[in-house]
Protein backbone atom coordinates (compact mmCIF):
# COMPACT_ATOMS: atom_id res chain seq x y z
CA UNK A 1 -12.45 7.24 -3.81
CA UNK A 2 -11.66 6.22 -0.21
CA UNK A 3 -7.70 7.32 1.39
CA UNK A 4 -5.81 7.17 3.56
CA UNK A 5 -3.08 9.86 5.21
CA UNK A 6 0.37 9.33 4.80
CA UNK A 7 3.03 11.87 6.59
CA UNK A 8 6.47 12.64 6.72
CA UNK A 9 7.79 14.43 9.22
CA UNK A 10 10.98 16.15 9.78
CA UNK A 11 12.36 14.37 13.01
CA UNK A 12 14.07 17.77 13.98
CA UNK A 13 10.95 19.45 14.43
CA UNK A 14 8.50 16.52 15.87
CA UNK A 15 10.72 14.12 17.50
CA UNK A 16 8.90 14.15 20.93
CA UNK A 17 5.61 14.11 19.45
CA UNK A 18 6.77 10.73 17.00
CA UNK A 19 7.07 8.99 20.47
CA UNK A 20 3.75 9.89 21.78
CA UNK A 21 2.13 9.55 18.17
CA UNK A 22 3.88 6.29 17.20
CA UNK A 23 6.42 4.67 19.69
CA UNK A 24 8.76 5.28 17.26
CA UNK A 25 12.20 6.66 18.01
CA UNK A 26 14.89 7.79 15.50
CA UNK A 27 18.69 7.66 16.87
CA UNK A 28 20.23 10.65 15.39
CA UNK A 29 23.08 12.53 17.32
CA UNK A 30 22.09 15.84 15.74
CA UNK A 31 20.81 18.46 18.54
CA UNK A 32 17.23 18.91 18.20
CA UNK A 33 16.29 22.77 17.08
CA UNK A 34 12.69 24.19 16.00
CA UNK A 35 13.44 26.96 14.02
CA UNK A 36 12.89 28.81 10.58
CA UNK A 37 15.47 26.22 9.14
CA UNK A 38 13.35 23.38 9.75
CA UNK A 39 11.61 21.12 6.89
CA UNK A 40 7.72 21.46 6.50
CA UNK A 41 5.77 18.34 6.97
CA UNK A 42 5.19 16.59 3.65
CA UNK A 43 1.27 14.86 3.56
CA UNK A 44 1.28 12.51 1.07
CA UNK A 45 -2.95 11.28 0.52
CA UNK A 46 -3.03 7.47 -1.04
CA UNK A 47 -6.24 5.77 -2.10
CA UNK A 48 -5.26 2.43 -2.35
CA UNK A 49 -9.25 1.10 -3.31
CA UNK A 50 -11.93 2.17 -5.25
CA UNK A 51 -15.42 3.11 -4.36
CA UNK A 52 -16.45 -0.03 -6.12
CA UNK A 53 -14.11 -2.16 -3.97
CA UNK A 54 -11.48 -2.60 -6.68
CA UNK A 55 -7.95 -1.85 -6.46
CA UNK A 56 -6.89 1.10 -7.31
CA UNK A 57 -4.28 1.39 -11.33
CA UNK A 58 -0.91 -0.28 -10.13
CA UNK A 59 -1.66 -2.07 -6.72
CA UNK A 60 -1.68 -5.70 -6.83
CA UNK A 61 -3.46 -8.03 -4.39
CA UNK A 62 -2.37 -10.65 -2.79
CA UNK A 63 -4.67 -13.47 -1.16
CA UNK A 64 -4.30 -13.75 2.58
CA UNK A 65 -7.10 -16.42 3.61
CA UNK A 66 -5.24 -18.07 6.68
CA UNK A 67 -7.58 -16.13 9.23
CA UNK A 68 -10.96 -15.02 9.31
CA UNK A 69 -10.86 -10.97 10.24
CA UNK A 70 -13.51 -9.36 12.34
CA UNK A 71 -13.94 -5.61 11.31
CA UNK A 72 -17.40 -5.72 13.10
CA UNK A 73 -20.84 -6.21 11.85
CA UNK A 74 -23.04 -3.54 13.06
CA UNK A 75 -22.75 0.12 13.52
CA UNK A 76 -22.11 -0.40 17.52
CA UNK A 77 -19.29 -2.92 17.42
CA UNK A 78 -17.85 -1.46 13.69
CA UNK A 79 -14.30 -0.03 14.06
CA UNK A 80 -13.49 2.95 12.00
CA UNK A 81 -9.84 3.13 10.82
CA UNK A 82 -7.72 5.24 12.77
CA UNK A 83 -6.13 6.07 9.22
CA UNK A 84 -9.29 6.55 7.32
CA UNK A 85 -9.83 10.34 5.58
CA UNK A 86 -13.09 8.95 4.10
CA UNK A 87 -15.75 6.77 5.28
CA UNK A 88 -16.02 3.26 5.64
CA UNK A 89 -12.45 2.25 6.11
CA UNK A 90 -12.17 -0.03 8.85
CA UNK A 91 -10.02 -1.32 11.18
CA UNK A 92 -9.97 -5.29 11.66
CA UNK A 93 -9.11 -8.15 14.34
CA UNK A 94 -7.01 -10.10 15.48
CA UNK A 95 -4.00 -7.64 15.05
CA UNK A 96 -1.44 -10.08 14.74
CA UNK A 97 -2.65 -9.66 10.93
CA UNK A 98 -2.06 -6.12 10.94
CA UNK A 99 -5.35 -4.86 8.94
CA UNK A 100 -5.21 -1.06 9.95
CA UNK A 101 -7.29 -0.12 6.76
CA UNK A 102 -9.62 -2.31 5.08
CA UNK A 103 -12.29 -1.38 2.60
CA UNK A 104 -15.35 -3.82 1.63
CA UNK A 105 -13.61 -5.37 -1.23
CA UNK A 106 -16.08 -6.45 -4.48
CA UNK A 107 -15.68 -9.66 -3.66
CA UNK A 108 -18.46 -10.78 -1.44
CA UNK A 109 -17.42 -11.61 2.12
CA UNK A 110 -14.23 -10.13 2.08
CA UNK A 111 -12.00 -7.03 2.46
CA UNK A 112 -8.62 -5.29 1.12
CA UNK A 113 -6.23 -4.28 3.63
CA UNK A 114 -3.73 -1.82 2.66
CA UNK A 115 -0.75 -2.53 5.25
CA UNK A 116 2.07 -0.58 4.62
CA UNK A 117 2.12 2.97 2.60
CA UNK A 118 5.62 2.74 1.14
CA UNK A 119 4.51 -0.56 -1.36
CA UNK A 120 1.29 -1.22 -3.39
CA UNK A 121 0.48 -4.35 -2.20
CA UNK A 122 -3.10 -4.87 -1.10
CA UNK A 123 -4.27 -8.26 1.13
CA UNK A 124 -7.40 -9.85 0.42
CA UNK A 125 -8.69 -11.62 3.19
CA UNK A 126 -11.79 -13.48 4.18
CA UNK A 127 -14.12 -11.33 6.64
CA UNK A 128 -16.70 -12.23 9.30
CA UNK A 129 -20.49 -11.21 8.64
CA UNK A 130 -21.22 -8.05 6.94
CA UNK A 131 -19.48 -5.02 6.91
CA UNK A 132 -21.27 -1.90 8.53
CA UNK A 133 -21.15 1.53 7.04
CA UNK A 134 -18.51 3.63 9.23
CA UNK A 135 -17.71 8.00 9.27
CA UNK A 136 -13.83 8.88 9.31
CA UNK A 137 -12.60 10.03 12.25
CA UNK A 138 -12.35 13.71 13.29
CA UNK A 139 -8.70 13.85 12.52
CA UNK A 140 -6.93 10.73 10.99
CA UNK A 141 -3.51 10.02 12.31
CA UNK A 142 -1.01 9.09 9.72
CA UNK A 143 -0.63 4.90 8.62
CA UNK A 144 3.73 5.69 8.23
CA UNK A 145 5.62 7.95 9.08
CA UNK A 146 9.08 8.58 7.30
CA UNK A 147 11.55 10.08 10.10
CA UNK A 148 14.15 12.56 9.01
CA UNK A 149 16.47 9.66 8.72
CA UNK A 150 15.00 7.52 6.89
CA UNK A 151 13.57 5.56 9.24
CA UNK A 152 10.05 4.32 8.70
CA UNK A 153 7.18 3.52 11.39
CA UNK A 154 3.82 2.08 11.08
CA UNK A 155 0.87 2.97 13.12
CA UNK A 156 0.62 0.59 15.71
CA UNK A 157 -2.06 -2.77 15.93
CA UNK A 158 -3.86 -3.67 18.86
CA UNK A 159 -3.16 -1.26 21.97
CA UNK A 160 -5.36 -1.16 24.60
CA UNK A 161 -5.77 3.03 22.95
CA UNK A 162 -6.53 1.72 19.54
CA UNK A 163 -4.00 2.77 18.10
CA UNK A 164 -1.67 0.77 16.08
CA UNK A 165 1.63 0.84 14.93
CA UNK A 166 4.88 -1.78 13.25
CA UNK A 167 8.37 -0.63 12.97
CA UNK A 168 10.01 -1.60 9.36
């Protein structure tokens, strides 16, 4: 099966790093420390697709044909996921649809797009051409983060770093 990474982190510990990672700023007034006290980072791995291009037991899908995506349609112009732990999880345009992770769905000329790790929803949309064959990044930064208090952050869409990122 194909994931994705999902982290938590302990704002006490990371809260500089959140900013440069995601843009993403808690507002706590408790004094940051880094010390033995602190919370380990929970990793939480979710594979919301199959191989096959199905769904994975108890996400839905939801069809989400009002725009055409472009994930790329050879190896040179493909775009790997940011998010991807497995191969050929890619990343798709414009970004005003935020699709951060999409898989080649079973459906012929279309993908699932996993958008946001804390529900099971999956979007089905329409894609352009034929989908190339992609290798996970070195190190895959996380799709959400859940901050210390509670708050939640998305990687961000459409930067001119690639990176990509929506604040619930």
């Amino acid at each position: 099966m194909r994931s994705l990474r999902l982290i938590s982190l302990p704002l006490i510990v990371l809260g500089s790093a959140l900013v440069l990672v995601t843009g993403c700023t808690a507002q706590s007034s408790a004094p940051s420390t880094t010390g033995s006290g602190s919370a380990p980072t929970d990793q939480v791995v979710v594979r919301p697709v199959s191989q096959a291009g199905l769904p994975a037991a108890g996400f839905t899908v939801t069809d989400d044909s009002a725009v055409t995506v472009d994930c790329g349609t050879t190896p040179t112009n493909a775009r790997p996921s940011l998010v991807a732990v497995d191969d050929n999880i890619l990343s798709c345009s414009p970004s005003s649809v935020y699709a951060v992770a999409c898989w080649k769905d079973a459906s012929p000329g279309s993908v699932l797009c996993f958008r946001d790790p804390w529900k099971v929803d999956l979007a089905r949309m329409t894609s352009k051409g034929d989908l190339p064959t992609v290798p996970a990044p070195p190190a895959a930064q996380p799709l959400g983060l859940l901050l210390a208090d509670g708050e939640r952050c998305l990687m961000r869409s459409g930067d001119r770093l690639g990176r990509q990122r929506r604040r619930h």
